[in-house]
PDB file of N, CA and C in Angstrom:
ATOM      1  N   UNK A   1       3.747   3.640 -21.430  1.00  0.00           N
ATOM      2  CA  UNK A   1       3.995   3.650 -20.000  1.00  0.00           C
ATOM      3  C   UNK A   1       3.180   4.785 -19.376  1.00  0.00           C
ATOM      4  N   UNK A   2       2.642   4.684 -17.973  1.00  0.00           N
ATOM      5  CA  UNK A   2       1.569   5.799 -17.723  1.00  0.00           C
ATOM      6  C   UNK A   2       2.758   6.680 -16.875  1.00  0.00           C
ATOM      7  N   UNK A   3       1.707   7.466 -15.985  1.00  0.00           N
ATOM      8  CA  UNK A   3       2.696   8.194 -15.783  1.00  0.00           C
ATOM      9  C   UNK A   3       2.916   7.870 -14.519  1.00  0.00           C
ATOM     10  N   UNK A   4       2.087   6.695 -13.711  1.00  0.00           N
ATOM     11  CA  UNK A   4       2.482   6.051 -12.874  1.00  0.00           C
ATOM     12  C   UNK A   4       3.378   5.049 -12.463  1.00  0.00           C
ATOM     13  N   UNK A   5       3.495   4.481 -13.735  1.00  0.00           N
ATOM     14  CA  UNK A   5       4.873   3.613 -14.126  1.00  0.00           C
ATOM     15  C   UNK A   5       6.056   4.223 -14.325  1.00  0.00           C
ATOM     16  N   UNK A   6       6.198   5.327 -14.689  1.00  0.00           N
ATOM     17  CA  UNK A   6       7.187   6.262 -14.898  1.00  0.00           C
ATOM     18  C   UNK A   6       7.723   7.035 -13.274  1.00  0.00           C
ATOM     19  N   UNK A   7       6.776   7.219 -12.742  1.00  0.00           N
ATOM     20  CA  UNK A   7       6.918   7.372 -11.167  1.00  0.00           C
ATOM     21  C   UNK A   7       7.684   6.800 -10.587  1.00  0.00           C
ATOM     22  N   UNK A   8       6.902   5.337 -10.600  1.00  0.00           N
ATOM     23  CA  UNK A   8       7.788   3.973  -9.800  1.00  0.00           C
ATOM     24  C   UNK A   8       8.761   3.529 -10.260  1.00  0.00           C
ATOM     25  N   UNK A   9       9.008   4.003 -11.631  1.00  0.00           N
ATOM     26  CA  UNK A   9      10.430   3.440 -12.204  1.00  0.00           C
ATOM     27  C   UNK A   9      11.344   4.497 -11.274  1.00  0.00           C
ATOM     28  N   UNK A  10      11.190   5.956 -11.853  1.00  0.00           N
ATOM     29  CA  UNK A  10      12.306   6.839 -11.155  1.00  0.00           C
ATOM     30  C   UNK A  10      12.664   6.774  -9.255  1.00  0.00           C
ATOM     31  N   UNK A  11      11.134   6.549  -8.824  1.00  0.00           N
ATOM     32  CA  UNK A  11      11.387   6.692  -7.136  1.00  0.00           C
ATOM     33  C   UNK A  11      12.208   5.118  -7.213  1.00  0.00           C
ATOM     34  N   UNK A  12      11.990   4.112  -7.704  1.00  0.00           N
ATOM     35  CA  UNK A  12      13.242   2.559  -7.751  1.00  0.00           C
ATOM     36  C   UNK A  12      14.050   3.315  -7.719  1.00  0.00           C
ATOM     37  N   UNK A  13      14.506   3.655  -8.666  1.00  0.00           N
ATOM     38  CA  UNK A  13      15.833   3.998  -9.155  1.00  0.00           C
ATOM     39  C   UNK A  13      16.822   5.025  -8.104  1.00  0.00           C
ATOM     40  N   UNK A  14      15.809   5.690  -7.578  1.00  0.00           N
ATOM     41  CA  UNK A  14      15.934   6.126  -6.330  1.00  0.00           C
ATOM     42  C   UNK A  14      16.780   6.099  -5.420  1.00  0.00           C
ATOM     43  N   UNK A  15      15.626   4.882  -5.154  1.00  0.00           N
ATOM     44  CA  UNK A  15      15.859   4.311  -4.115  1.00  0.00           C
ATOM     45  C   UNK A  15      17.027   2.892  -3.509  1.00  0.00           C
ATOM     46  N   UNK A  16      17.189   2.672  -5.490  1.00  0.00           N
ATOM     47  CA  UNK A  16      18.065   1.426  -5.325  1.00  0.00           C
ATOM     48  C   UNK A  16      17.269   0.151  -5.360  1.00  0.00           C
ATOM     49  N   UNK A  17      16.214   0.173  -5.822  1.00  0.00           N
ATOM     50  CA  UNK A  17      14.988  -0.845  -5.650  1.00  0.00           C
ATOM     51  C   UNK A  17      14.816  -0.889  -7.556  1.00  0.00           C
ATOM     52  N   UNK A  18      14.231  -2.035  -7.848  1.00  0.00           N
ATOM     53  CA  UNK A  18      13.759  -1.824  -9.291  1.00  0.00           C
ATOM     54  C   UNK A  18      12.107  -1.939  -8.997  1.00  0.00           C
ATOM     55  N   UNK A  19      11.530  -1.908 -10.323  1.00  0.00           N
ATOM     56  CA  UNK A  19       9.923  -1.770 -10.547  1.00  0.00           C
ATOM     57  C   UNK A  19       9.441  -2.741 -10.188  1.00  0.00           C
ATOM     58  N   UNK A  20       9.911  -4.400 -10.364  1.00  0.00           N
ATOM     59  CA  UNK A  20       9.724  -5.700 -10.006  1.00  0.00           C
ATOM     60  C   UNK A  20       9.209  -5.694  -8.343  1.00  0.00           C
ATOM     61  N   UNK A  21      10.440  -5.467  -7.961  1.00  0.00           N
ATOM     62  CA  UNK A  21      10.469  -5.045  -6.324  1.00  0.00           C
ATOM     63  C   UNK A  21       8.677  -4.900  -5.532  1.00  0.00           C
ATOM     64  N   UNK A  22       7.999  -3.729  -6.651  1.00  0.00           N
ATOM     65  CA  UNK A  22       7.186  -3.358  -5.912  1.00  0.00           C
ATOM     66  C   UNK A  22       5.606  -4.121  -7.088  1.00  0.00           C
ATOM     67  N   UNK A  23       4.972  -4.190  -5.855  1.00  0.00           N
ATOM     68  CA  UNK A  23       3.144  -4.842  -6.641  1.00  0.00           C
ATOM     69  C   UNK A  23       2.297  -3.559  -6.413  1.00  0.00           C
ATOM     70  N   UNK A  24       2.929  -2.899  -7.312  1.00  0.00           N
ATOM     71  CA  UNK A  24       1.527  -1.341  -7.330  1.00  0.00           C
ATOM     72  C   UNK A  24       0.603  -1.605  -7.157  1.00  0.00           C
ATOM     73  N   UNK A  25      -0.332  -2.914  -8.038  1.00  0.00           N
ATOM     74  CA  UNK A  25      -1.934  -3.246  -7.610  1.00  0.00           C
ATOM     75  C   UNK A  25      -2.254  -3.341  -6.285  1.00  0.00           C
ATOM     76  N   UNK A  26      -1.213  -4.117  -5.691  1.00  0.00           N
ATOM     77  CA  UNK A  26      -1.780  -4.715  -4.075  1.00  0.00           C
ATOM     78  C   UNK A  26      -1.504  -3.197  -2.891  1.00  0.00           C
ATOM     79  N   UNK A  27      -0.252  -2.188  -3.697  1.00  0.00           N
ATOM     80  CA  UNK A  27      -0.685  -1.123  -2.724  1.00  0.00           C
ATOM     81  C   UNK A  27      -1.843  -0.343  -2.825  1.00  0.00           C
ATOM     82  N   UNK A  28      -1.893  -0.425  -4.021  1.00  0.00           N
ATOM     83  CA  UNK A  28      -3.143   0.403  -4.405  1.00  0.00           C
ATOM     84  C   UNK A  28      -4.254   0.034  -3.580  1.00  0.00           C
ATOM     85  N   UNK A  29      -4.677  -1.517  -3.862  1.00  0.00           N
ATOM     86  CA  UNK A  29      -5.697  -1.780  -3.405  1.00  0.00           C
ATOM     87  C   UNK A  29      -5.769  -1.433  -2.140  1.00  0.00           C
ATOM     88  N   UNK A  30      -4.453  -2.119  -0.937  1.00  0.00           N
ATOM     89  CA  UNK A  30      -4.814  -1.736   0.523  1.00  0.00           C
ATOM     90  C   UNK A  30      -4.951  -0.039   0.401  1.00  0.00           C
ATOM     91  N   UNK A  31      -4.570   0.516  -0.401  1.00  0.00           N
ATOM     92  CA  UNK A  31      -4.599   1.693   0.264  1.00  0.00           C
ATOM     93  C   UNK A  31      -6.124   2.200   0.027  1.00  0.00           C
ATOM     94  N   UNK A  32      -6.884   1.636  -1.403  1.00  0.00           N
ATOM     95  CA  UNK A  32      -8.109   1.936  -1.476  1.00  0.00           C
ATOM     96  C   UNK A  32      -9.050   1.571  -0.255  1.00  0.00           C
ATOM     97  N   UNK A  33      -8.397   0.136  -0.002  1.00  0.00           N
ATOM     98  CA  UNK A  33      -9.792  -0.028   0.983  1.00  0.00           C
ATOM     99  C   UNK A  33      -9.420   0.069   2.236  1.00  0.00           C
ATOM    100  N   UNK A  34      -8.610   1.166   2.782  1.00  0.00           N
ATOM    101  CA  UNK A  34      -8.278   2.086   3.955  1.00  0.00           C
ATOM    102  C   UNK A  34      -9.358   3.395   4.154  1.00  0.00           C
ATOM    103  N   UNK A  35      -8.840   3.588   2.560  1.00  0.00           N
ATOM    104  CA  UNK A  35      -9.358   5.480   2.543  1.00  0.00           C
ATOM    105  C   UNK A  35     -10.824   5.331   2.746  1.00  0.00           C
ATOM    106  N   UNK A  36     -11.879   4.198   1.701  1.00  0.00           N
ATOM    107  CA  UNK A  36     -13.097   4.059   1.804  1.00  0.00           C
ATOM    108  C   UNK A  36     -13.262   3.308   3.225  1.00  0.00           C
ATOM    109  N   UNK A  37     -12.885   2.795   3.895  1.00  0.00           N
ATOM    110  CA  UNK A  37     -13.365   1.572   5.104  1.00  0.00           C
ATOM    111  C   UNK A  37     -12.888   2.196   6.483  1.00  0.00           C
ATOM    112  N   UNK A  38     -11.815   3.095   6.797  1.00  0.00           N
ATOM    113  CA  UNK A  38     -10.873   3.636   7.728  1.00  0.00           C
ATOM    114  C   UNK A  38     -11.371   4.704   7.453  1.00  0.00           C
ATOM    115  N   UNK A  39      -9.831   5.578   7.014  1.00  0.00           N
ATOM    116  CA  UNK A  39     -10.263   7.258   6.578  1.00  0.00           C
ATOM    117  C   UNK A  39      -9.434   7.565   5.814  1.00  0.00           C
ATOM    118  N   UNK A  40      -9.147   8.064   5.296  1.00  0.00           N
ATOM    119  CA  UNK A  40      -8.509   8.452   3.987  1.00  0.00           C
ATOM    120  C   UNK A  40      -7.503   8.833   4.232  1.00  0.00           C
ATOM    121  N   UNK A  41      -7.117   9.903   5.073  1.00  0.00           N
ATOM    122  CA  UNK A  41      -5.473   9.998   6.002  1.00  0.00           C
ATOM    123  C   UNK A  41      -4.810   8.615   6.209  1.00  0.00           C
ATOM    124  N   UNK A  42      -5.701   7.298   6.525  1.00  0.00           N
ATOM    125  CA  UNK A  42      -5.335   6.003   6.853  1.00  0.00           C
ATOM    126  C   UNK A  42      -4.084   5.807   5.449  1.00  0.00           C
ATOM    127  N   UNK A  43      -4.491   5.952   4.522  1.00  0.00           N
ATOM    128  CA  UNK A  43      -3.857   5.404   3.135  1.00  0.00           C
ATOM    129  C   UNK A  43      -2.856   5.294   2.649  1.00  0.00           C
ATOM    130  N   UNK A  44      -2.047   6.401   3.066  1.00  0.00           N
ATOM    131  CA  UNK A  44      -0.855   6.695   2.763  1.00  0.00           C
ATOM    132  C   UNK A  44       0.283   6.241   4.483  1.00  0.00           C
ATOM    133  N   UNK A  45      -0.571   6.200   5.278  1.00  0.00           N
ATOM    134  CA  UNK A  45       0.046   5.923   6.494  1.00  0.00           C
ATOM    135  C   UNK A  45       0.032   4.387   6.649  1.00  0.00           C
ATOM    136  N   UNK A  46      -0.646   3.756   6.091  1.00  0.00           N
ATOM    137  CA  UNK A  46      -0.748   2.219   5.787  1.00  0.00           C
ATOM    138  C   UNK A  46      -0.028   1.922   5.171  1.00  0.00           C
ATOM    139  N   UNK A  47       0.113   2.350   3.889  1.00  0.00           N
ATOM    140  CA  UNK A  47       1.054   2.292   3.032  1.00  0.00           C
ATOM    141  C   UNK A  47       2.820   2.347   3.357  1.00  0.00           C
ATOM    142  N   UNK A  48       2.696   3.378   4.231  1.00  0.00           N
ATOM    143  CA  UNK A  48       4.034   3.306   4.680  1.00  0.00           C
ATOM    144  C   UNK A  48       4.449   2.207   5.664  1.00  0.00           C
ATOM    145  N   UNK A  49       3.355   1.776   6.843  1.00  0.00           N
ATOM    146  CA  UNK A  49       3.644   0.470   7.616  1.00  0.00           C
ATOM    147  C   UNK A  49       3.530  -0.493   6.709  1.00  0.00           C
ATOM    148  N   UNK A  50       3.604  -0.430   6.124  1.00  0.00           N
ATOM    149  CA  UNK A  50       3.142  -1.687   4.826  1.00  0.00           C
ATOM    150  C   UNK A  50       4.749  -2.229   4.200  1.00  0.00           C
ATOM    151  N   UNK A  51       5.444  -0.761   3.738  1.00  0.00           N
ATOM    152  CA  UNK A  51       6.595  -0.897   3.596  1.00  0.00           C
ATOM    153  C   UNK A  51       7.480  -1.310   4.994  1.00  0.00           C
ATOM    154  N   UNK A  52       7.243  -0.393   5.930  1.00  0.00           N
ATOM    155  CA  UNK A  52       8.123  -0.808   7.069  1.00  0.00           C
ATOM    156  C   UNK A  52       8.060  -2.608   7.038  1.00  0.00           C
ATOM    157  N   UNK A  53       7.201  -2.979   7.250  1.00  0.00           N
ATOM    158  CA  UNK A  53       6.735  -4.419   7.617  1.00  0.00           C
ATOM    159  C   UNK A  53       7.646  -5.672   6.395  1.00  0.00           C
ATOM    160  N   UNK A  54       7.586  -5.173   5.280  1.00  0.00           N
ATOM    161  CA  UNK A  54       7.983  -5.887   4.000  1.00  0.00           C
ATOM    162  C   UNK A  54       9.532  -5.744   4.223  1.00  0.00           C
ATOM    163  N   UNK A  55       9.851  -4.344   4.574  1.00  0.00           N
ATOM    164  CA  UNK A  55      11.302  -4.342   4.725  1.00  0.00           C
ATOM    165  C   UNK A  55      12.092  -4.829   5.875  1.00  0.00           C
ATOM    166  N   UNK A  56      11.164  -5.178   6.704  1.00  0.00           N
ATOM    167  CA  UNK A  56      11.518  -5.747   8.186  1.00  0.00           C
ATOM    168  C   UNK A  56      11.542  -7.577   8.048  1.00  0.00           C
ATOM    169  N   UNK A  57      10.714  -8.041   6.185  1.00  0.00           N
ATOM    170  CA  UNK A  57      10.754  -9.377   6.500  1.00  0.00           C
ATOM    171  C   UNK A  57       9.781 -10.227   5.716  1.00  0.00           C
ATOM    172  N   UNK A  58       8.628  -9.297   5.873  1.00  0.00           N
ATOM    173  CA  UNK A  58       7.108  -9.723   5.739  1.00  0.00           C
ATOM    174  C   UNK A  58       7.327 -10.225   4.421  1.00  0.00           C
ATOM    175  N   UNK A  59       6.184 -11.067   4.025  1.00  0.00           N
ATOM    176  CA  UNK A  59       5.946 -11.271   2.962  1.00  0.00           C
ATOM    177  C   UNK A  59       4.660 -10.025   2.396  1.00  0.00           C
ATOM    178  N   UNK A  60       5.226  -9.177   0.867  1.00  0.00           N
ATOM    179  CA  UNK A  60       4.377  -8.383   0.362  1.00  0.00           C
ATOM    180  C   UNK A  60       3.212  -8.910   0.441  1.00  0.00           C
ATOM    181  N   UNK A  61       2.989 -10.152  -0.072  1.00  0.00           N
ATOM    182  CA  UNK A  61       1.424 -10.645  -0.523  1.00  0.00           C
ATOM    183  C   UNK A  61       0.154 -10.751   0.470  1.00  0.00           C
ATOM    184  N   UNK A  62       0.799 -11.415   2.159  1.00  0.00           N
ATOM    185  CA  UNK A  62       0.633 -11.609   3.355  1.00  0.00           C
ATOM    186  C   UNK A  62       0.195 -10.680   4.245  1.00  0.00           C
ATOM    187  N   UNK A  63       0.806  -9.399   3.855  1.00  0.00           N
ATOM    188  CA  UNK A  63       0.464  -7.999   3.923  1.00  0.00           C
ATOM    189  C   UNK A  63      -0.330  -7.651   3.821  1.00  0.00           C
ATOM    190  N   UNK A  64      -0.032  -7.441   2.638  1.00  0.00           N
ATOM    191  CA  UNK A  64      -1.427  -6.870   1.349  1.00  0.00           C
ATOM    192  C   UNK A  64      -2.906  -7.206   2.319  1.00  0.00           C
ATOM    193  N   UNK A  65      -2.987  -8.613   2.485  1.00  0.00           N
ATOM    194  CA  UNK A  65      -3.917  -9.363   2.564  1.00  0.00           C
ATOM    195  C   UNK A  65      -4.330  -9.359   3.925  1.00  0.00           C
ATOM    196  N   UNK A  66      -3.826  -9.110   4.803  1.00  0.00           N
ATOM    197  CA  UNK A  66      -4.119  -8.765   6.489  1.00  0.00           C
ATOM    198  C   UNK A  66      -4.287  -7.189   6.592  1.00  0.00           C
ATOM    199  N   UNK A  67      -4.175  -6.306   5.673  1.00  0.00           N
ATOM    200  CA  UNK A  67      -4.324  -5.231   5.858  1.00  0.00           C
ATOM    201  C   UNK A  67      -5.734  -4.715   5.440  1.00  0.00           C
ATOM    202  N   UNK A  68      -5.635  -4.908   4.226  1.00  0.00           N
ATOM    203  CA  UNK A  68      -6.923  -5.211   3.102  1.00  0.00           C
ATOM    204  C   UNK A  68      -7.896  -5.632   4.370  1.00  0.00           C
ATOM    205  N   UNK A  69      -7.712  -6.895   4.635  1.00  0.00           N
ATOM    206  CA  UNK A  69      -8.683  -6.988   5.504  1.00  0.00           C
ATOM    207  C   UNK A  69      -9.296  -6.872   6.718  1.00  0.00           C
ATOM    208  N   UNK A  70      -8.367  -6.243   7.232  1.00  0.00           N
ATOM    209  CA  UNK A  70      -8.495  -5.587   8.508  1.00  0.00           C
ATOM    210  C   UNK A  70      -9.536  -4.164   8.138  1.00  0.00           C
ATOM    211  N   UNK A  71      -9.204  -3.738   6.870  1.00  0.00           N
ATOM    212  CA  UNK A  71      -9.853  -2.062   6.698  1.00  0.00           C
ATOM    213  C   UNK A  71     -11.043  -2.757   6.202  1.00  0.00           C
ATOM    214  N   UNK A  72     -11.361  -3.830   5.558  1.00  0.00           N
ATOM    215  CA  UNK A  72     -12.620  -4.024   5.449  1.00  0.00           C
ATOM    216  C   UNK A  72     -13.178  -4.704   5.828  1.00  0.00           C
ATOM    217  N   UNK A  73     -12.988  -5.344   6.891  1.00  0.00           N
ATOM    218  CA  UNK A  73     -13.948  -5.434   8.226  1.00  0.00           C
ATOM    219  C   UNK A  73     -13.906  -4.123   9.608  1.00  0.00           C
ATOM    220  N   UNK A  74     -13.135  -3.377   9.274  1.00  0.00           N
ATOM    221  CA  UNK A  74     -13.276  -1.956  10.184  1.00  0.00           C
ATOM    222  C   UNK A  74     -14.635  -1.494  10.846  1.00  0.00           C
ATOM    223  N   UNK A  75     -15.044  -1.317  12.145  1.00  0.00           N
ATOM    224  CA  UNK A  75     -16.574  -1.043  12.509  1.00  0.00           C
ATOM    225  C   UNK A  75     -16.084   1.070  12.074  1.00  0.00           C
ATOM    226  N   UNK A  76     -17.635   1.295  10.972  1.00  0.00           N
ATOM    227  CA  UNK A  76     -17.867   2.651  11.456  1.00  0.00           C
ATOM    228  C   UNK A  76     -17.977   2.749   9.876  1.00  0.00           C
ATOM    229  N   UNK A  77     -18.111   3.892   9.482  1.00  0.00           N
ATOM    230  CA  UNK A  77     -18.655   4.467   7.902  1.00  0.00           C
ATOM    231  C   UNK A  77     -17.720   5.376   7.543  1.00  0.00           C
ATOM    232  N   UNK A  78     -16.077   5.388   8.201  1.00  0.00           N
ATOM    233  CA  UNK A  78     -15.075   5.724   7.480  1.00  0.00           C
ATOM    234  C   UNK A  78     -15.336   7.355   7.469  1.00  0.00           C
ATOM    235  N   UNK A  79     -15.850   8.016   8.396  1.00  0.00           N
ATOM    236  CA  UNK A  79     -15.598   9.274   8.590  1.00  0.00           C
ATOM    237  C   UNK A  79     -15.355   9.586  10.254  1.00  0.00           C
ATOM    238  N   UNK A  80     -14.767  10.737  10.091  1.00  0.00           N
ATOM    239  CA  UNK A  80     -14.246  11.375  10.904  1.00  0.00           C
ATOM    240  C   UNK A  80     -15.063  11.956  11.604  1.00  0.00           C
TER     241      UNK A  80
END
């Protein structure tokens, strides 16, 4: 188990959520192609509307996938 799996197990457990619950790849990814396509502050603040949105209803996958692509079609070279 890495030590990222070990993370998401304890913050579940937490939280009252299990590991299932969450698709680490698909946050990962939106959050990658925020930081490179947006700005890197974007990543973790995406991430969190990301959750708001899922917990309000959304479908995770639907998400993922309108976000993702919103940051990479973004106009500009992702700096500040």
């Amino acid at each position: 188990m890495s030590v990222l799996d070990t993370w998401t197990a304890a913050a579940c457990d937490d939280l009252g959520l299990t590991p299932a619950d969450v698709d680490v790849k698909a946050v990962l990814d939106v959050a990658r192609d925020v930081a490179h396509n947006v700005v890197r502050p974007g990543a973790p603040v995406t991430a969190y509307l990301m959750g708001l949105a899922v917990g309000r209803g959304a479908d995770p996958a639907e998400v993922a996938a309108r976000l993702s692509s919103l940051a990479l079609d973004w106009p500009g070279d992702g700096r500040e």
